[in-house]
Protein backbone atom coordinates (compact mmCIF):
# COMPACT_ATOMS: atom_id res chain seq x y z
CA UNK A 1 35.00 66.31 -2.56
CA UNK A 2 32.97 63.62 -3.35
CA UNK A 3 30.41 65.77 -5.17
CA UNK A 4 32.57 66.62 -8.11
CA UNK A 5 34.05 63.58 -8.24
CA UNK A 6 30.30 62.35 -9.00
CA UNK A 7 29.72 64.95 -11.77
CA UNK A 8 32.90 63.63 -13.00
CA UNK A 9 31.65 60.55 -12.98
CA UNK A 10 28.09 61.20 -14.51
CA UNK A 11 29.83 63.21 -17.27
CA UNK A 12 31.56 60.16 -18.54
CA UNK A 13 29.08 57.49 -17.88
CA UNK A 14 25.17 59.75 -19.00
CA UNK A 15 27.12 62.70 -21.01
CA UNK A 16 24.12 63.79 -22.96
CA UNK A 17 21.29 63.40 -19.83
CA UNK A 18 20.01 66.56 -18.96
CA UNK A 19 22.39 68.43 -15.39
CA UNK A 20 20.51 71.50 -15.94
CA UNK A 21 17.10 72.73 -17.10
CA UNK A 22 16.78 76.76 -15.82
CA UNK A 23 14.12 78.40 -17.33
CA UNK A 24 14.57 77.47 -21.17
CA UNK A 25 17.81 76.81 -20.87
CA UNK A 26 19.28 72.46 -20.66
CA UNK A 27 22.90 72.22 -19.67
CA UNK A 28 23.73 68.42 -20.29
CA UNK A 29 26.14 66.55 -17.56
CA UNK A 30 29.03 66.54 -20.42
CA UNK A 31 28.33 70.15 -21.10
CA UNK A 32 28.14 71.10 -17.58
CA UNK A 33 31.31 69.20 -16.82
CA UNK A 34 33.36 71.21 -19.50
CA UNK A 35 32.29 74.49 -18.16
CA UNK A 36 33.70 73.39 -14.86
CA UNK A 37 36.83 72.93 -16.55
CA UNK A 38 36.96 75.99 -18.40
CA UNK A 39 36.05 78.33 -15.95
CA UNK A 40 38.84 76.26 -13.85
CA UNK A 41 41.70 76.57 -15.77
CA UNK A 42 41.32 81.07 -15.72
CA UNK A 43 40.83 80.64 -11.68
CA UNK A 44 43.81 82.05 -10.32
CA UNK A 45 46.52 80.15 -7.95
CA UNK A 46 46.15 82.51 -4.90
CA UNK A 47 42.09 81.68 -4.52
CA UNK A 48 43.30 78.66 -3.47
CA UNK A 49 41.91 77.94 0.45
CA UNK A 50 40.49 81.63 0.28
CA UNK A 51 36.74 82.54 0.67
CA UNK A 52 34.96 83.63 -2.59
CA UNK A 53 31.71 85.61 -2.16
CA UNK A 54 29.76 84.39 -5.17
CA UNK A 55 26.62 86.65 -6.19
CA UNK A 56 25.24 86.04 -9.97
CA UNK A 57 22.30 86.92 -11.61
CA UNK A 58 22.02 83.75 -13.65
CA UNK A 59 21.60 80.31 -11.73
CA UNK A 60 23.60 78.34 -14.13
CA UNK A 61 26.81 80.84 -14.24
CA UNK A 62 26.13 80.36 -10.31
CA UNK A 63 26.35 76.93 -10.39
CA UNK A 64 29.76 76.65 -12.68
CA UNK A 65 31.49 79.35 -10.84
CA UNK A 66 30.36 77.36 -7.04
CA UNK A 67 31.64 74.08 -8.50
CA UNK A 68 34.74 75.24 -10.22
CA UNK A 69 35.69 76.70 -6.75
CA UNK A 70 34.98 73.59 -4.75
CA UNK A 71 37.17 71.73 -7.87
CA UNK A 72 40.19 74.38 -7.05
CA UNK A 73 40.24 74.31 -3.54
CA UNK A 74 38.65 77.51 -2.51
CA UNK A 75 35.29 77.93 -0.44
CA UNK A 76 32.35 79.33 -2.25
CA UNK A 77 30.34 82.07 0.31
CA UNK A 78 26.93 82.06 -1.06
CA UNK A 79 25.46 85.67 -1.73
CA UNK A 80 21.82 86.73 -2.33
CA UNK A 81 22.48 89.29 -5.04
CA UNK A 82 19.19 91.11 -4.93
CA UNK A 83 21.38 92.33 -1.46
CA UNK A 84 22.61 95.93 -1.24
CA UNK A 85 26.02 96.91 -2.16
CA UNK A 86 26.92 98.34 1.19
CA UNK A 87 25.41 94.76 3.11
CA UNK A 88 28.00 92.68 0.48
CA UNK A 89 30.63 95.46 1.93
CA UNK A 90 29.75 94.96 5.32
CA UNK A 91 29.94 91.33 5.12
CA UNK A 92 32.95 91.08 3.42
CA UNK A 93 34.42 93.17 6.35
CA UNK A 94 32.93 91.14 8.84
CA UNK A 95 34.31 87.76 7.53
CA UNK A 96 37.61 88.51 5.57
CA UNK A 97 36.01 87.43 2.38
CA UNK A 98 39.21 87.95 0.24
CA UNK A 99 37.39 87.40 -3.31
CA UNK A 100 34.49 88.53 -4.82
CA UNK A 101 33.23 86.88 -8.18
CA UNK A 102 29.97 88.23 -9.47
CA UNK A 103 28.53 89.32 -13.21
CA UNK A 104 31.94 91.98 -13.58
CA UNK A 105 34.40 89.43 -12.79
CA UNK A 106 36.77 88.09 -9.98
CA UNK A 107 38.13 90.52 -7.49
CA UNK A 108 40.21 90.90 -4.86
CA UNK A 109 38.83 92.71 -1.62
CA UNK A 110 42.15 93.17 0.60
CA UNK A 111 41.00 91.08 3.26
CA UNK A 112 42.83 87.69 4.48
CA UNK A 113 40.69 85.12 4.62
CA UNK A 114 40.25 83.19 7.60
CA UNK A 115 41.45 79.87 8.38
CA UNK A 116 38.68 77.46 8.65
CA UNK A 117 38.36 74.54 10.74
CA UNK A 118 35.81 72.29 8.85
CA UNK A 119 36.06 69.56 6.96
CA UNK A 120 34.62 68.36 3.68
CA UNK A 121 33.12 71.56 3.89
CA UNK A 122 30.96 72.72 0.83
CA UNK A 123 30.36 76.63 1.35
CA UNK A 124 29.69 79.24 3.65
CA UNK A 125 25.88 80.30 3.50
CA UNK A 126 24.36 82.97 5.65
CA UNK A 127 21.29 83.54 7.57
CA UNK A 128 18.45 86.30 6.52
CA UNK A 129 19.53 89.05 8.35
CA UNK A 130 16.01 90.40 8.42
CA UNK A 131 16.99 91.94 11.96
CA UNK A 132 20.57 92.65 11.11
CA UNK A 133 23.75 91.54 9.53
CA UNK A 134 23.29 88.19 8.57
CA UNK A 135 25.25 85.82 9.95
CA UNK A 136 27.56 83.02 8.25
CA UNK A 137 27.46 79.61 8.81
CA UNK A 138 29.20 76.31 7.36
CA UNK A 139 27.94 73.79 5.56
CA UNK A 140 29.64 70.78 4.65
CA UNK A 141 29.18 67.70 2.49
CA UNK A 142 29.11 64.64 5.29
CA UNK A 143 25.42 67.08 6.85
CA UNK A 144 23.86 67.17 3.32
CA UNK A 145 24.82 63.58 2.09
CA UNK A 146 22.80 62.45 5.45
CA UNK A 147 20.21 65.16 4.49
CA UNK A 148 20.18 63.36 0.54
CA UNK A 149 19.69 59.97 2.34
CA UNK A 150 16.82 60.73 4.51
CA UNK A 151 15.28 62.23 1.50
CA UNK A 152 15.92 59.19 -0.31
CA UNK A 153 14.21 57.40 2.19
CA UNK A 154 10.48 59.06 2.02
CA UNK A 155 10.81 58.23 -2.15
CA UNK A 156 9.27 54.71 -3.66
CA UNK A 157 11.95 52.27 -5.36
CA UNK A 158 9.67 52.82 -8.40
CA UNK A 159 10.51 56.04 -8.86
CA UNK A 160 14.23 56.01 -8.15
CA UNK A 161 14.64 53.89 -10.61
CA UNK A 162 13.54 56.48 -13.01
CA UNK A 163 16.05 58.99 -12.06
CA UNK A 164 13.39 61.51 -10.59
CA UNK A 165 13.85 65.01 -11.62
CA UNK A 166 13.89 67.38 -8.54
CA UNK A 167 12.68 71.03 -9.18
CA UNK A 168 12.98 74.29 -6.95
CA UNK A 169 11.89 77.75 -8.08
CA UNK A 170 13.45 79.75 -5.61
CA UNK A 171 16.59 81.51 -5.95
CA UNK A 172 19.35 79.77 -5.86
CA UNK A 173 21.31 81.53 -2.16
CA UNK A 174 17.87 80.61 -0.51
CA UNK A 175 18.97 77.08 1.20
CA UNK A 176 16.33 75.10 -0.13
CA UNK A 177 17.58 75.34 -3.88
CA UNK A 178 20.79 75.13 -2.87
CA UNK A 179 20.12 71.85 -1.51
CA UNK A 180 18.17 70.60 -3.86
CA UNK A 181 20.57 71.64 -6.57
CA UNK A 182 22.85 69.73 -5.06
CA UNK A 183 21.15 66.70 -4.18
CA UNK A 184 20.11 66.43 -7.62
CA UNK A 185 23.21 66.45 -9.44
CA UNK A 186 25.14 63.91 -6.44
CA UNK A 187 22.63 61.70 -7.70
CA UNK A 188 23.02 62.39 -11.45
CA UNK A 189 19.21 63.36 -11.84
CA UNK A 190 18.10 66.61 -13.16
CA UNK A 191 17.87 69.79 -11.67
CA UNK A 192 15.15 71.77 -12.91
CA UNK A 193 15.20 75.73 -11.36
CA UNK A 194 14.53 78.94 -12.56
CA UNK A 195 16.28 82.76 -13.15
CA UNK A 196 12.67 84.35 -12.78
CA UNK A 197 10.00 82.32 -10.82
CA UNK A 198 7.21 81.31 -13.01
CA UNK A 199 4.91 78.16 -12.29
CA UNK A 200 3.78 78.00 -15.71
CA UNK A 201 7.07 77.96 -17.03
CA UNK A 202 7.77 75.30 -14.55
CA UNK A 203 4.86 73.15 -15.79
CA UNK A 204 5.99 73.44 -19.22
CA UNK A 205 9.37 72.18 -18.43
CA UNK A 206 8.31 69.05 -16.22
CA UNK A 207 5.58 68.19 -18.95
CA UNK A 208 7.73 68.07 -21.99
CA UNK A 209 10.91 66.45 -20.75
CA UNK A 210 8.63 63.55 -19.75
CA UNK A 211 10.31 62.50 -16.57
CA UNK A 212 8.68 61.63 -12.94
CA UNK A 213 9.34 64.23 -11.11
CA UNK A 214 9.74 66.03 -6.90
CA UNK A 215 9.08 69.28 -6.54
CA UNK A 216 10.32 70.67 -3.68
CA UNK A 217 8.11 74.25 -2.73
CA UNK A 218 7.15 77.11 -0.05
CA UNK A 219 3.54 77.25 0.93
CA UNK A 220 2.99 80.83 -1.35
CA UNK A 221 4.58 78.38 -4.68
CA UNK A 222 1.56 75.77 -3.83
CA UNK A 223 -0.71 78.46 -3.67
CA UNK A 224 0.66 79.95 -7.43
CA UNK A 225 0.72 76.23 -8.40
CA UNK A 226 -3.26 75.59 -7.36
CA UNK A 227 -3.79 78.90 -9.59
CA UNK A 228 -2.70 76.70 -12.63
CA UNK A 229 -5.40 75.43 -15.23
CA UNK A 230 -4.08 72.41 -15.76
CA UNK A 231 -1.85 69.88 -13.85
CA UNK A 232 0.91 67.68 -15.01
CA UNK A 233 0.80 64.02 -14.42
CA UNK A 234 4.14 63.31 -13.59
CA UNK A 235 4.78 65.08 -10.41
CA UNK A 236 5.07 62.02 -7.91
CA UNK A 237 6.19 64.42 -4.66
CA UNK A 238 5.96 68.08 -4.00
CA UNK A 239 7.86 68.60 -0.71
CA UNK A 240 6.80 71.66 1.36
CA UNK A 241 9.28 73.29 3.32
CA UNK A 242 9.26 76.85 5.16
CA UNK A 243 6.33 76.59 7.15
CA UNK A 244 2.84 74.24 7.66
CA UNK A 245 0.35 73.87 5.12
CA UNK A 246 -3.45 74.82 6.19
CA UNK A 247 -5.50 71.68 6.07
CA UNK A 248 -8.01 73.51 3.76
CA UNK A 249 -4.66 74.29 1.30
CA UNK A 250 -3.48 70.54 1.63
CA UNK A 251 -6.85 69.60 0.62
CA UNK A 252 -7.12 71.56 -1.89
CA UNK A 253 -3.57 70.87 -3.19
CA UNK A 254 -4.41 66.83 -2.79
CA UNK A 255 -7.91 67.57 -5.05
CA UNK A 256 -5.75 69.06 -7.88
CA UNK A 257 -2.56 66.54 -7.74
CA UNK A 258 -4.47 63.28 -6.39
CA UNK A 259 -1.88 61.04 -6.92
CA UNK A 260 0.87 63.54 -5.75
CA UNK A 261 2.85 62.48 -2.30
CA UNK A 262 3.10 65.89 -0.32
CA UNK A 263 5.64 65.55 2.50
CA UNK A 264 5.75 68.84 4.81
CA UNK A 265 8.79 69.49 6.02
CA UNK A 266 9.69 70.91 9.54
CA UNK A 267 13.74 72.17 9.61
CA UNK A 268 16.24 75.63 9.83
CA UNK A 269 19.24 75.97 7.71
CA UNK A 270 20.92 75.50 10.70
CA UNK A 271 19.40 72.01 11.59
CA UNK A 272 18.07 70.85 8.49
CA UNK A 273 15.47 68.74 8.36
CA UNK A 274 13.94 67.99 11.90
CA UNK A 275 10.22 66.34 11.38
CA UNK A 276 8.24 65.21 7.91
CA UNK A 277 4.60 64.76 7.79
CA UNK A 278 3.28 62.67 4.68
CA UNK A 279 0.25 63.80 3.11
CA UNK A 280 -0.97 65.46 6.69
CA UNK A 281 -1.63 61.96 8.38
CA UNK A 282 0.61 62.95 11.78
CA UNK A 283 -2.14 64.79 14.43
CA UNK A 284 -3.45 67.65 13.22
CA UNK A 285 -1.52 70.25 15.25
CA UNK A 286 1.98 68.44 15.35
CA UNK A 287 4.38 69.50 12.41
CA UNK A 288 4.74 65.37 11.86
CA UNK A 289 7.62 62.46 13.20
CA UNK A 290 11.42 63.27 13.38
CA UNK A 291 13.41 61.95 11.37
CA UNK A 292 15.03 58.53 12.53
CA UNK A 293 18.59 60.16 12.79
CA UNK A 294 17.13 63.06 14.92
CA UNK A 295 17.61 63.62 18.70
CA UNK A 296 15.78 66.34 19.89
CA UNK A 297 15.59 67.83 23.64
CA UNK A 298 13.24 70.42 25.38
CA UNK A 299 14.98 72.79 27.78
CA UNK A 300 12.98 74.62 30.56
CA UNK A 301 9.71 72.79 30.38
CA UNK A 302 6.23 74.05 32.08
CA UNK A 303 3.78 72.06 33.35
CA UNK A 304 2.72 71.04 30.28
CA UNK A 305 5.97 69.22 28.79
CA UNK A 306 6.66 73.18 26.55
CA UNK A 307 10.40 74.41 26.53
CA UNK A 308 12.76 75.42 24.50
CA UNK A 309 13.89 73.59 21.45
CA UNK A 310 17.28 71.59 20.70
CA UNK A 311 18.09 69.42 18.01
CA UNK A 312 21.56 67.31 17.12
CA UNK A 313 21.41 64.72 14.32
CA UNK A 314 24.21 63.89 11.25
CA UNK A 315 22.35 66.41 9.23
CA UNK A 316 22.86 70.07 10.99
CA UNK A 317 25.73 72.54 10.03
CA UNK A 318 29.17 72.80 11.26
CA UNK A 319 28.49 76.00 13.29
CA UNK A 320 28.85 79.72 12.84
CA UNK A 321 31.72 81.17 11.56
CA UNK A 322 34.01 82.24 13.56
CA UNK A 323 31.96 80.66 16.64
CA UNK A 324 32.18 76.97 18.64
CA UNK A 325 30.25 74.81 17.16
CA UNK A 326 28.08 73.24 20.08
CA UNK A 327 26.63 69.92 20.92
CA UNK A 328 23.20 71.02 20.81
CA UNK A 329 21.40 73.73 18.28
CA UNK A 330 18.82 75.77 19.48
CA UNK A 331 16.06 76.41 16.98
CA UNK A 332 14.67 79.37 18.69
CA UNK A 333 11.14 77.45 19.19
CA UNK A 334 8.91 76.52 21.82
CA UNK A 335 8.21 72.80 21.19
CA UNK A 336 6.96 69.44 22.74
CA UNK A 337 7.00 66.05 21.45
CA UNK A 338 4.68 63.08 22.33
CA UNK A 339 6.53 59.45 20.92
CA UNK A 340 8.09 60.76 17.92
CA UNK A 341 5.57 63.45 16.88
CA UNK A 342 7.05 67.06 17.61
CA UNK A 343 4.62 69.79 18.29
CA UNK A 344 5.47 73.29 17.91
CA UNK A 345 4.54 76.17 20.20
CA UNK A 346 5.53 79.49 18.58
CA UNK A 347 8.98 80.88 18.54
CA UNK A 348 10.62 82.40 21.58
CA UNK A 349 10.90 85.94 20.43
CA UNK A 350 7.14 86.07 19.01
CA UNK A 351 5.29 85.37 22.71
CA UNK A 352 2.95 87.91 23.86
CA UNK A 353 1.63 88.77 27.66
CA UNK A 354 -2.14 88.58 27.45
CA UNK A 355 -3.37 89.80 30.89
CA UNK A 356 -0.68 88.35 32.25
CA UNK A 357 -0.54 85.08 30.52
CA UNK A 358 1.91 83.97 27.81
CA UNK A 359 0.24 83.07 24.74
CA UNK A 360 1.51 81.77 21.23
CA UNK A 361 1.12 83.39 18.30
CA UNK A 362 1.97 80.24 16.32
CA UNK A 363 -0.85 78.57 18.18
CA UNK A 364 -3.47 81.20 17.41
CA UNK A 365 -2.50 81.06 13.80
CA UNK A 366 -2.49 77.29 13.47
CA UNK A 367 -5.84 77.31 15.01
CA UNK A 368 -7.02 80.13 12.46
CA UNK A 369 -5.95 77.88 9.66
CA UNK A 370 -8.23 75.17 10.29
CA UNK A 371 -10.97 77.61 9.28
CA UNK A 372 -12.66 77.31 6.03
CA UNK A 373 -12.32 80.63 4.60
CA UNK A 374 -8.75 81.97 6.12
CA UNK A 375 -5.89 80.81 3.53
CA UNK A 376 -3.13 82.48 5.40
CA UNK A 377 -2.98 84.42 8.49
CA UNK A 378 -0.57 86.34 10.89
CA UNK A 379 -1.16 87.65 14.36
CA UNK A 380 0.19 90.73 15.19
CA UNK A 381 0.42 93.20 18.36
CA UNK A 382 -1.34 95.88 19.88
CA UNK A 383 -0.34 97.68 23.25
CA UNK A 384 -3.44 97.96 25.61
CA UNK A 385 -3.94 99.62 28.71
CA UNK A 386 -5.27 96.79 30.78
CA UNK A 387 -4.15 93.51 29.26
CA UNK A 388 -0.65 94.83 28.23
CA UNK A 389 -0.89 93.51 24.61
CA UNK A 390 -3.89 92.40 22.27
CA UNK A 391 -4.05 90.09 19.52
CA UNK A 392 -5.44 90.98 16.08
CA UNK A 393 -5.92 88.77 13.37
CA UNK A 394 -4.73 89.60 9.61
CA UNK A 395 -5.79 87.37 7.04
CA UNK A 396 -5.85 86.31 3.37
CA UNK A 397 -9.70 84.74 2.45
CA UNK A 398 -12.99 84.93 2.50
CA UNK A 399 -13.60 89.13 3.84
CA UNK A 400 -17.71 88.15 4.49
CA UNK A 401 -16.38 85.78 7.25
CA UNK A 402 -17.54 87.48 10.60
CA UNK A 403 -15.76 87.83 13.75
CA UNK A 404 -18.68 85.69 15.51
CA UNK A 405 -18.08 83.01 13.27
CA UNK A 406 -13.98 82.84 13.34
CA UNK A 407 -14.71 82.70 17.89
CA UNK A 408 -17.04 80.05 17.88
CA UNK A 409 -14.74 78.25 15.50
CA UNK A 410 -11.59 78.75 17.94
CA UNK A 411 -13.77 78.00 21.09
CA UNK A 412 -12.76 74.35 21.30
CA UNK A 413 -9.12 75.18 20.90
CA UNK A 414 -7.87 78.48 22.03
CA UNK A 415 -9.24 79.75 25.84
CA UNK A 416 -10.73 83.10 25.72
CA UNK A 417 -7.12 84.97 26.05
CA UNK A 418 -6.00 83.68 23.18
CA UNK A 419 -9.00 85.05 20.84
CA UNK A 420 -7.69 87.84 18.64
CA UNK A 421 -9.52 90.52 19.37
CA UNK A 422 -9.24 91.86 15.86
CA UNK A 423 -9.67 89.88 12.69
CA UNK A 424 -8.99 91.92 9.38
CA UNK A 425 -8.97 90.13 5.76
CA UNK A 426 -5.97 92.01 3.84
CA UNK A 427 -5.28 91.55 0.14
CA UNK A 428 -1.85 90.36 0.30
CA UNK A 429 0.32 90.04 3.83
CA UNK A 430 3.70 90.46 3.05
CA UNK A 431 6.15 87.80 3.26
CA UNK A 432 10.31 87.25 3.08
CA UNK A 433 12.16 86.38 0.19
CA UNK A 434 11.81 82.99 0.31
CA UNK A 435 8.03 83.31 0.26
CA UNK A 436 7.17 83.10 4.47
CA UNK A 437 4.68 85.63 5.99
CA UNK A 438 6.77 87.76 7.38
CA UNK A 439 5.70 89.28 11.01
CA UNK A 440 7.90 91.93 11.56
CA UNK A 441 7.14 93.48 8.38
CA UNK A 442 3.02 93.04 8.68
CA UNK A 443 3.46 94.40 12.47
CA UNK A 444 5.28 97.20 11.03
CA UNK A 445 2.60 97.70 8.44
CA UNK A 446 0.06 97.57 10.75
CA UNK A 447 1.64 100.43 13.15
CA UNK A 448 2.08 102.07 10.29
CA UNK A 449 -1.35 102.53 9.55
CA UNK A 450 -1.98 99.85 6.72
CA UNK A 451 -4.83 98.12 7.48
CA UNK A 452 -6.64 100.36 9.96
């Protein structure tokens, strides 16, 4: 495994730079390599090729435990512990997980684990599950080294040079700070996360250990981040992954960091990264230009070049477990692409009939965005008599905004079917764990009687 050989490496060669900054806490690469070791030498001989289901409350006892397992031979299955006790149950059912390690200790379950067929293969991570058991899914080192290099790619020799420190506040079984975790200690930089999110604390950290730095974000974290009195200077990159930034939030994210590079990011934890769009120069409604190593093709296309969405490239996953890996993967979108620019047209499962005519929620909403006044916005349903469904409009902003202003605003973009009939300002839409509005939940909200 070429990643601990690395750490190895880095432990010998920059023992007292900084591995680990979590919340207050530094871990240097010498310290962080002696842990490793430690914890190591008490793993017993029978995890050896078995899966472990990891689930910590503390990011840096996560990130021992997950390396000491790759060093011994066993496979690390990443767990989100703010899951349910009978979900970890059910999953390690489901797969055969025959260890569990977690704040108690490491435990046997009873269950043989499976043989896997991957190789190099760094851990088993698992999907949401936000409409059932989630599903696991393999992810090995060759995808994310390709992943590291195409990230490399979009930063300036200047910077590389100065060992960039790469920050994510998520936690750490959401994929994004799992990645970036990793990609910043294969490159012996500095990983800078956090036990309990807190921008401020964040901005504290970056500012006084004085080093350039990529932050790597979900659109709700840019929004906490604007909220900040101050800025630090040495943010060179905030990468936004999870879903598009409004132009009105780019802009207003470009007036407070002006000399800040913000790449958007288009991907799945499936795929990885598919498109990037620097600093929102792509066309306005695209989500930017694939990546050079990314083949993409559209399945069942309409008139107007729309169909279904498949990507391959070096830098998707090894497949489900205990399914074939296949050629293609299917991202579950509705997409087109003009050159290199891919445009997205909503997500299979979310289209609506309108009078008898497909429509897009993602379209509605990107078109919303564009309005001064909406920050963040999310169409749900509404059963109707005579046009089957109706739109209606949720949104975080401005509440004085008027209905007659938002329709004039959408006329040159949207036909008439694709108005929302309803536009309500909400407090706060709800959103997933990993900081997305979340649909299902504001449709169920809204049925429910929230906002009516």
């Amino acid at each position: 495994m070429k990643l601990i050989k690395q750490i190895a490496y880095y432990a010998g060669q920059q023992p007292q730079e900084v591995a680990l900054s979590i919340g207050q806490t530094s871990v240097t690469y010498q310290q962080l390599w002696r842990q490793v070791q430690e914890v190591i030498r008490s793993l017993p001989d029978a995890c050896v090729g078995c899966d472990v289901a990891l689930s910590f409350k503390q990011m840096e006892t996560f990130i021992v435990s997950y390396l000491a397992l790759l060093h011994k031979g066993a496979v690390p299955c990443v767990m989100d512990p703010q899951w349910t006790t009978a979900r970890r149950e059910a999953l390690y059912e489901h797969y055969h997980i025959s260890f569990v390690w977690d704040d108690t200790g490491l435990q046997e379950t009873g269950y043989q684990s499976i043989q896997h067929h991957c190789e190099d293969l760094l851990h088993i991570g698992f999907t949401s599950g936000t409409t059932g058991l989630p599903k696991a899914f393999y992810r090995n080192e060759v995808s994310w080294v390709a992943s590291f290099e195409e990230n490399e790619r979009l930063l300036a020799d200047d910077v590389i040079v100065q060992r960039p420190m790469m920050g994510a506040l998520g936690p750490y079984a959401h994929s994004l700070t799992l990645y970036v975790l990793v990609y910043a200690l294969f490159y012996g930089r500095t990983f800078i996360g956090q036990n309990d999110y807190d921008v401020t604390q964040c901005q504290r950290t970056i500012a006084h250990l004085e080093r350039v730095c990529a932050l790597f974000l979900v659109p709700t974290m840019v929004h906490d981040w604007l909220r900040l009195s101050s800025q630090t200077k040495q943010i060179a990159y905030i990468f936004v992954s999870g879903d598009k930034l409004s132009p009105t939030l780019h802009e207003k994210l470009k007036l407070k960091l002006p000399l800040t590079t913000v790449y958007e990011f288009f991907g799945t934890s499936e795929a990885s990264f598919i498109s990037v769009n620097r600093d929102q120069t792509a066309p306005l409604q695209s989500v930017g230009h694939l990546f050079p190593n990314v083949q993409v093709r559209i399945d069942e296309q309409d008139t107007r070049g729309i169909g279904k969405l498949y990507v391959k490239s070096s830098m998707t996953f090894s497949g489900y477990v205990g399914e074939q890996l296949p050629d293609w993967i299917e991202t579950g979108d509705y997409a087109s692409v003009k050159e290199d620019v891919l445009y997205l047209h909503g997500r299979t499962q979310d289209r609506m009939i309108i009078g008898g005519k497909n429509i897009s929620p993602f379209m509605i909403e990107q078109a919303l965005k564009t309005i001064d006044g909406i920050d963040e916005v999310v169409i749900v349903r509404q059963q109707h008599a005579k046009f089957g469904e109706l739109a209606l409009a949720l949104y975080e902003g401005n509440p004085e905004l008027t209905y007659r202003f938002v329709r004039e605003q959408l006329q040159a973009s949207l036909s008439r079917y694709e108005w929302p009939s309803k536009l309500i300002c909400v407090a706060k839409l709800p959103r997933t764990s990993s900081g997305k509005v979340s649909r299902r939940a504001a449709q169920l909200l809204y049925e429910q009687g929230a906002w009516q």
